[in-house]
N, C-alpha and C. Protein backbone atom coordinates (compact mmCIF):
# COMPACT_ATOMS: atom_id res chain seq x y z
N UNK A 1 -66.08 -23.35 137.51
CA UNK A 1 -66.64 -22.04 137.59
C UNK A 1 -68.10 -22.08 137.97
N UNK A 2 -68.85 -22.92 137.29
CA UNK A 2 -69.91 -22.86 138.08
C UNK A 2 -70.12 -23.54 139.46
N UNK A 3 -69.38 -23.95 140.24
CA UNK A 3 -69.59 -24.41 141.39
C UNK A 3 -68.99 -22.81 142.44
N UNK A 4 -68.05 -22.31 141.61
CA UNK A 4 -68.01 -21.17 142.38
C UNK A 4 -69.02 -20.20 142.57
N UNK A 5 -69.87 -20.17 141.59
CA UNK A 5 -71.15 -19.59 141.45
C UNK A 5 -72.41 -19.71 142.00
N UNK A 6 -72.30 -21.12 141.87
CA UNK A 6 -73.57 -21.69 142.80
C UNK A 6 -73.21 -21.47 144.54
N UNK A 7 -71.77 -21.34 144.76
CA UNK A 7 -71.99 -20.89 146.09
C UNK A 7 -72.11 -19.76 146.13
N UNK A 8 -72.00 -18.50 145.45
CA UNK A 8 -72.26 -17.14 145.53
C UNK A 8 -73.85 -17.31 145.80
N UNK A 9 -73.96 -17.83 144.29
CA UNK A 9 -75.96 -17.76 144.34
C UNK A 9 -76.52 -18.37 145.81
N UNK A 10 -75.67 -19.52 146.55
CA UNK A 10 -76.68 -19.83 147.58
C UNK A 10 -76.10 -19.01 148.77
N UNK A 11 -75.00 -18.18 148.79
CA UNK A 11 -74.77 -17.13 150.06
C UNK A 11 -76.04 -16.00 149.94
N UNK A 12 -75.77 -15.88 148.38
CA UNK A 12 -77.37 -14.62 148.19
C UNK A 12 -78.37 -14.86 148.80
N UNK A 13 -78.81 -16.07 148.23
CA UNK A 13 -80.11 -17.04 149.27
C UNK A 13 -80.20 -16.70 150.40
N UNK A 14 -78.97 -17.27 151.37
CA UNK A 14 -79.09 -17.18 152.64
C UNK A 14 -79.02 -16.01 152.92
N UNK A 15 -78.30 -14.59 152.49
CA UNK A 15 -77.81 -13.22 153.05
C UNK A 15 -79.53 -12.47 152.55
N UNK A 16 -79.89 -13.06 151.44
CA UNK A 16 -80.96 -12.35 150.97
C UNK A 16 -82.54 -12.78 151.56
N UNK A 17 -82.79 -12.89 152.52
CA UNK A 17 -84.36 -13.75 152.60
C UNK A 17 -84.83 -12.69 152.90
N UNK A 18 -86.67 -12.90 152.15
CA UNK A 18 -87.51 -12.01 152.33
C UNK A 18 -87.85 -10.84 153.82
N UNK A 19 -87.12 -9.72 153.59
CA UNK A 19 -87.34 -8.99 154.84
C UNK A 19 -89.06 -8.65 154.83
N UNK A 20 -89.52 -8.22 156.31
CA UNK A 20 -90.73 -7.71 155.88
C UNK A 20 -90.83 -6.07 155.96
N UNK A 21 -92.00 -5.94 155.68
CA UNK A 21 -91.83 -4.55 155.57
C UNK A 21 -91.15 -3.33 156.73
N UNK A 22 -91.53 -4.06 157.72
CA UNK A 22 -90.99 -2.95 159.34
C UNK A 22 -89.37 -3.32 159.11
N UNK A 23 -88.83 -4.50 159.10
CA UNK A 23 -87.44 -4.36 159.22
C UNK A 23 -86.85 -3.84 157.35
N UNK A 24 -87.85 -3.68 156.18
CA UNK A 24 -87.18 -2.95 155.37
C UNK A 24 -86.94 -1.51 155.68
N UNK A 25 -88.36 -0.56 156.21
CA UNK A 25 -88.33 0.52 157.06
C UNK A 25 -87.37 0.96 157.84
N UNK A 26 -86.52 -0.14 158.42
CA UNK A 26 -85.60 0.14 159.71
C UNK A 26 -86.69 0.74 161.11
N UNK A 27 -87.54 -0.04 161.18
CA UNK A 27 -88.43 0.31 162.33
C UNK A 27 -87.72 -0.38 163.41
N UNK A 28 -86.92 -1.32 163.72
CA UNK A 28 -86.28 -1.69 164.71
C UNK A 28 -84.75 -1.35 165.04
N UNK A 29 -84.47 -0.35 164.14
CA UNK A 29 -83.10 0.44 164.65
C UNK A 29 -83.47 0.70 165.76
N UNK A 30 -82.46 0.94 167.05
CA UNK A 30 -82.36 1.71 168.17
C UNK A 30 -82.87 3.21 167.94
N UNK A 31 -82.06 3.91 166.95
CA UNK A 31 -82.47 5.22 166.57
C UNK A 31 -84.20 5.24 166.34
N UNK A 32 -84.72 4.53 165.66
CA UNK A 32 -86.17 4.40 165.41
C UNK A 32 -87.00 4.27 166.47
N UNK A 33 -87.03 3.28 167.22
CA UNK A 33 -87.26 2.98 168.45
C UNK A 33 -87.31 3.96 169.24
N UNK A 34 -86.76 4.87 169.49
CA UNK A 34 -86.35 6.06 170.01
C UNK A 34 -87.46 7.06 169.13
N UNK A 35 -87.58 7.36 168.31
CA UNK A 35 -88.06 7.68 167.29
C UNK A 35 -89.79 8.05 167.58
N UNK A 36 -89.85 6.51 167.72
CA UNK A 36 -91.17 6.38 167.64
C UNK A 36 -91.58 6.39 169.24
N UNK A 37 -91.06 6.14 170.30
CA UNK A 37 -91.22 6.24 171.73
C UNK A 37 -91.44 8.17 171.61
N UNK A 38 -90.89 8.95 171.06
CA UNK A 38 -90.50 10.57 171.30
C UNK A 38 -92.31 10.92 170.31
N UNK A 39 -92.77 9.91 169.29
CA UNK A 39 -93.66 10.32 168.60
C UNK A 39 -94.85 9.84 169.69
N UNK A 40 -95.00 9.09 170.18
CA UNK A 40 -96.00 8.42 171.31
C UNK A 40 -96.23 9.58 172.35
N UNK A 41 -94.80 9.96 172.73
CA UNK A 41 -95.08 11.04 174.21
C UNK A 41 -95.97 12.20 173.48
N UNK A 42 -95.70 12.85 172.33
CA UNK A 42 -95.57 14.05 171.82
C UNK A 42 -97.94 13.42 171.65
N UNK A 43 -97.62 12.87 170.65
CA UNK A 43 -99.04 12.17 170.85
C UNK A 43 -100.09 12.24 172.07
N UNK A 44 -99.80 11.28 173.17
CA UNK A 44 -100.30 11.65 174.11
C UNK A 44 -100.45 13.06 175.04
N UNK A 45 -99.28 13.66 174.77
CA UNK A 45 -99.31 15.26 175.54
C UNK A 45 -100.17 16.01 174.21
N UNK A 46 -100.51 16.03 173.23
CA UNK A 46 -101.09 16.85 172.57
C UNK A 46 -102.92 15.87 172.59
N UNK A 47 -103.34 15.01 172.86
CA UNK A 47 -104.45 14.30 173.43
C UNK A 47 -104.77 14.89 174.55
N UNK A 48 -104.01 14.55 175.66
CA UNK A 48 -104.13 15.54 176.91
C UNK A 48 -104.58 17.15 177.13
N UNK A 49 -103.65 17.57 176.32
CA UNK A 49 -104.31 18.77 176.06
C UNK A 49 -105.39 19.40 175.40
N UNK A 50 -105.75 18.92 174.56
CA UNK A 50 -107.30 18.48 173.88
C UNK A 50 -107.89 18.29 175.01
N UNK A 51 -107.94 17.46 175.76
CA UNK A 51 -108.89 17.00 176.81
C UNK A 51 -108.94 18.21 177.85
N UNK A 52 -108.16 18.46 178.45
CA UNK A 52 -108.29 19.52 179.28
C UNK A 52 -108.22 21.04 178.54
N UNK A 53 -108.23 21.42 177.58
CA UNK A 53 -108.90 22.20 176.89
C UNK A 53 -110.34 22.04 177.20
N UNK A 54 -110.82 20.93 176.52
CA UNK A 54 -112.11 20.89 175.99
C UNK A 54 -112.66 20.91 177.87
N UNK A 55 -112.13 20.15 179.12
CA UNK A 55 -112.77 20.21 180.65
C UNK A 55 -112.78 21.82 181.04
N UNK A 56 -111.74 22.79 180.53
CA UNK A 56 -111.58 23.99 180.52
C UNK A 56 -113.24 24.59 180.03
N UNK A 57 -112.82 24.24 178.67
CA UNK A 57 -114.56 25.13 178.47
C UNK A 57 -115.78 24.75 178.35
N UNK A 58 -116.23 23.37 179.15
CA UNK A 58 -117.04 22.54 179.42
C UNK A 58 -117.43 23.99 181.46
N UNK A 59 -116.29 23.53 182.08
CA UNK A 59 -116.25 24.01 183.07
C UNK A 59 -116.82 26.00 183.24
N UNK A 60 -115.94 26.15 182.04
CA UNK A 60 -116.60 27.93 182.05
C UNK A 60 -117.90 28.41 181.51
N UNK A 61 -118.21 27.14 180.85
CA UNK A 61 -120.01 27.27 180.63
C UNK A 61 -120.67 27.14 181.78
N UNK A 62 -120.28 26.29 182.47
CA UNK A 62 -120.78 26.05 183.51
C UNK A 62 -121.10 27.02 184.41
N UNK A 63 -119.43 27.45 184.95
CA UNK A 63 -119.81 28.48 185.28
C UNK A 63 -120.13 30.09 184.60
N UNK A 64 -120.87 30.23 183.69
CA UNK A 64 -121.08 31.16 183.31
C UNK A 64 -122.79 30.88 183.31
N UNK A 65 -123.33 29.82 183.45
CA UNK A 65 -124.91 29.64 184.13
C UNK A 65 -125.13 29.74 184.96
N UNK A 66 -124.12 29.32 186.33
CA UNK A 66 -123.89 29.52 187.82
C UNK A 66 -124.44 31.21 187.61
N UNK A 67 -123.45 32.24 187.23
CA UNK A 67 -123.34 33.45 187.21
C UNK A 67 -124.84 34.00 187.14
N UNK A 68 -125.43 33.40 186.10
CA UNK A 68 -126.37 34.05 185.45
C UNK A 68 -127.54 33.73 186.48
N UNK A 69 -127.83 32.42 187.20
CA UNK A 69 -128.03 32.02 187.92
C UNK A 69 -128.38 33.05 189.28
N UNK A 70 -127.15 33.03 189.84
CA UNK A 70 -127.25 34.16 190.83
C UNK A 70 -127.21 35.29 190.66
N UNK A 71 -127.05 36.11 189.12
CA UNK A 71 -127.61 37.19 189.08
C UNK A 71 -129.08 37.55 189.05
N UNK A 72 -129.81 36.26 188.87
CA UNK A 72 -131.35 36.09 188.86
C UNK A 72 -131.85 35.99 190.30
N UNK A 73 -130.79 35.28 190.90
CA UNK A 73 -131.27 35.45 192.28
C UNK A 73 -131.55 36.76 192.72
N UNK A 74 -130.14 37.73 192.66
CA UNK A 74 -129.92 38.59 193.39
C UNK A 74 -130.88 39.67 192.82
N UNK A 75 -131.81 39.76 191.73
CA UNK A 75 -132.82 40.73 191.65
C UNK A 75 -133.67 39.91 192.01
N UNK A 76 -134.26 38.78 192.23
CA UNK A 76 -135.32 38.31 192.94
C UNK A 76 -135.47 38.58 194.26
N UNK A 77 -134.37 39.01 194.71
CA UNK A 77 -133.91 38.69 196.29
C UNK A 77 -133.84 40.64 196.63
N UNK A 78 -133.58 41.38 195.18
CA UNK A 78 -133.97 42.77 195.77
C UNK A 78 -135.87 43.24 195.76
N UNK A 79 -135.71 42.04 194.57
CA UNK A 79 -137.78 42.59 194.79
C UNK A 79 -138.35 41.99 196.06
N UNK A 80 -138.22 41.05 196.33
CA UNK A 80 -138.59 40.85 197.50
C UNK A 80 -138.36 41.75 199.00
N UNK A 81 -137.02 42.55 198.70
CA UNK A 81 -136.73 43.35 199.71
C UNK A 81 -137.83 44.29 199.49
N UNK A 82 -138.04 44.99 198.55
CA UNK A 82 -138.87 45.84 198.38
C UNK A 82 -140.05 45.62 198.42
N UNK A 83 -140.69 44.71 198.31
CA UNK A 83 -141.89 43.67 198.61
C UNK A 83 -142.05 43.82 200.40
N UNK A 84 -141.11 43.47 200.80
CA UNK A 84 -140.83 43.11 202.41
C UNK A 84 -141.43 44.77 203.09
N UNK A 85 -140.41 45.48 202.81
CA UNK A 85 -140.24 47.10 202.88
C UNK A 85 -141.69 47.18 202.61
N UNK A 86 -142.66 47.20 201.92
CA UNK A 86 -143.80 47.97 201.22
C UNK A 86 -144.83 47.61 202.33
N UNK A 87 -144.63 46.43 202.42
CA UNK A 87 -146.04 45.52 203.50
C UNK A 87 -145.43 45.95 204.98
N UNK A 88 -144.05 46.27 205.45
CA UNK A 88 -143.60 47.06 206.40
C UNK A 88 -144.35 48.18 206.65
N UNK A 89 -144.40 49.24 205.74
CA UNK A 89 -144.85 50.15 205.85
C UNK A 89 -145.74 50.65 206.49
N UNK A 90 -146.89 49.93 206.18
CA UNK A 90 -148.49 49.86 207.09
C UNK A 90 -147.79 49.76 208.27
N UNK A 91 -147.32 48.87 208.80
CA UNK A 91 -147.45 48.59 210.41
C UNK A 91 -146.49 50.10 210.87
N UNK A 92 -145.64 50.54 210.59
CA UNK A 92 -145.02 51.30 210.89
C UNK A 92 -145.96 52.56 210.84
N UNK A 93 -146.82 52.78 209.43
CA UNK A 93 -147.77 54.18 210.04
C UNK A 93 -148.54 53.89 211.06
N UNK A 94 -149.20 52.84 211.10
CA UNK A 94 -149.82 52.57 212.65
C UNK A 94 -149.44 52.76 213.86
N UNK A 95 -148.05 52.32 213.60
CA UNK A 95 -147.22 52.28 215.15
C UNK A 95 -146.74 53.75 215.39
N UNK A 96 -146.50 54.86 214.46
CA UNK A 96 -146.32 55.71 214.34
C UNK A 96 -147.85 56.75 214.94
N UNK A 97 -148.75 56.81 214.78
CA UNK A 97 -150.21 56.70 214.70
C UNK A 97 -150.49 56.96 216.09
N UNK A 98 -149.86 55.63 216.59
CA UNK A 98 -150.58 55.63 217.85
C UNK A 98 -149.28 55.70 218.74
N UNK A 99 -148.27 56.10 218.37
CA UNK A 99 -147.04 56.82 218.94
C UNK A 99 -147.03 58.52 219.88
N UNK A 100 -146.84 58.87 218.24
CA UNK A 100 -146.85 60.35 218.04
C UNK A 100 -148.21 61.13 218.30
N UNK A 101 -149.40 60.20 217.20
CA UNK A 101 -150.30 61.22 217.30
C UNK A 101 -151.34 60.96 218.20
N UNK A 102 -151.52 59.87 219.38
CA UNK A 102 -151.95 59.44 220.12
C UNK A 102 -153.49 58.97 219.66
N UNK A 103 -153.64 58.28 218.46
CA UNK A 103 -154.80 58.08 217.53
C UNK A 103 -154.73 56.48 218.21
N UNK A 104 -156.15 56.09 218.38
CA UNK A 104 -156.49 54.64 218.77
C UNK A 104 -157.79 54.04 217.84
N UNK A 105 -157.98 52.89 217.46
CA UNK A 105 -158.57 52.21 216.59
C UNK A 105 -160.45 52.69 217.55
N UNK A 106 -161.14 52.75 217.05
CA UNK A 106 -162.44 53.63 217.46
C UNK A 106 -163.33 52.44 218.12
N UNK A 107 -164.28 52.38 218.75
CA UNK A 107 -165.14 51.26 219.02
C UNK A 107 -166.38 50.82 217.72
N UNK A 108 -166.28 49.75 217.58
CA UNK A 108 -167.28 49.36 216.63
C UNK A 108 -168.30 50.33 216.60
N UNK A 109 -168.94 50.71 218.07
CA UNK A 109 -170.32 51.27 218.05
C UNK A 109 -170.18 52.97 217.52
N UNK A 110 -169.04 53.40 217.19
CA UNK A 110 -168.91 53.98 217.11
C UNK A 110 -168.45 54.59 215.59
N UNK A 111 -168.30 53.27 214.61
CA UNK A 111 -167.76 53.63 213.28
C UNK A 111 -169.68 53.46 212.46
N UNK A 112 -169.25 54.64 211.68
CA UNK A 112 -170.38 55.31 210.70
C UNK A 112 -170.20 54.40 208.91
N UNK A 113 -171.00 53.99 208.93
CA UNK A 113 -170.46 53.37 207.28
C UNK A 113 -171.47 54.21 206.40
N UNK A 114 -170.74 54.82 205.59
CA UNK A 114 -171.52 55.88 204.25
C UNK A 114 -171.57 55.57 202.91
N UNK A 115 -173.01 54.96 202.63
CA UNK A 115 -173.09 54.87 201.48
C UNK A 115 -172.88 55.84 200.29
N UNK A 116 -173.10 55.59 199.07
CA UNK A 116 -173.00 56.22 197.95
C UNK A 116 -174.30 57.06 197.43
N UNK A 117 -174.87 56.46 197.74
CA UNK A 117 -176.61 57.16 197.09
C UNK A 117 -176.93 58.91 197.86
């Protein structure tokens, strides 16, 4: 009887050796494997999207300085019109001047300068 025993005890031995922890887990089932390949994709597509999220509103700051940008232009660019327009003006009453009202610039010897006193 005990020799029948001692071969039980040494089949245990052999059927029993220290698993480690991943194959106590069943981390190398097919099903697992599978498992963990479906947890990797899901992983990376939710990384990805983080990232292009975050290029998303990296990009709309951006352009939202662009904006602001050329809205600074575009009143710089109307004062100047009006700037342009104003210093226009003169030459146009002149040209007008000596158009219409047949007025010509006088001869030196001929302009009077009047003091104040």
């Amino acid at each position: 009887m005990s020799t029948g025993s001692n071969v039980k005890n040494s089949e245990n031995v052999v059927h029993n050796k220290p698993r480690s922890i991943l194959q106590w887990a069943g981390v190398f089932r097919p099903h697992s494997i599978g498992l963990f390949v479906l947890l990797g994709v899901a992983l990376v597509s939710g990384l990805s999207v983080v990232n292009t999220t975050h290029k998303n509103r990296f990009s709309f700051n951006e352009l939202q300085e662009l904006r602001e940008q050329a809205n600074a232009l575009e009143v710089e660019w109307g004062q100047l019109l009006i700037e342009q327009s104003t210093f226009g003006v003169e030459g146009r009453v002149e040209q007008k001047a000596l158009d219409q009202l047949q007025m010509h610039v006088p001869e030196i010897s001929r302009i009077v300068m009047v003091s104040r006193e």
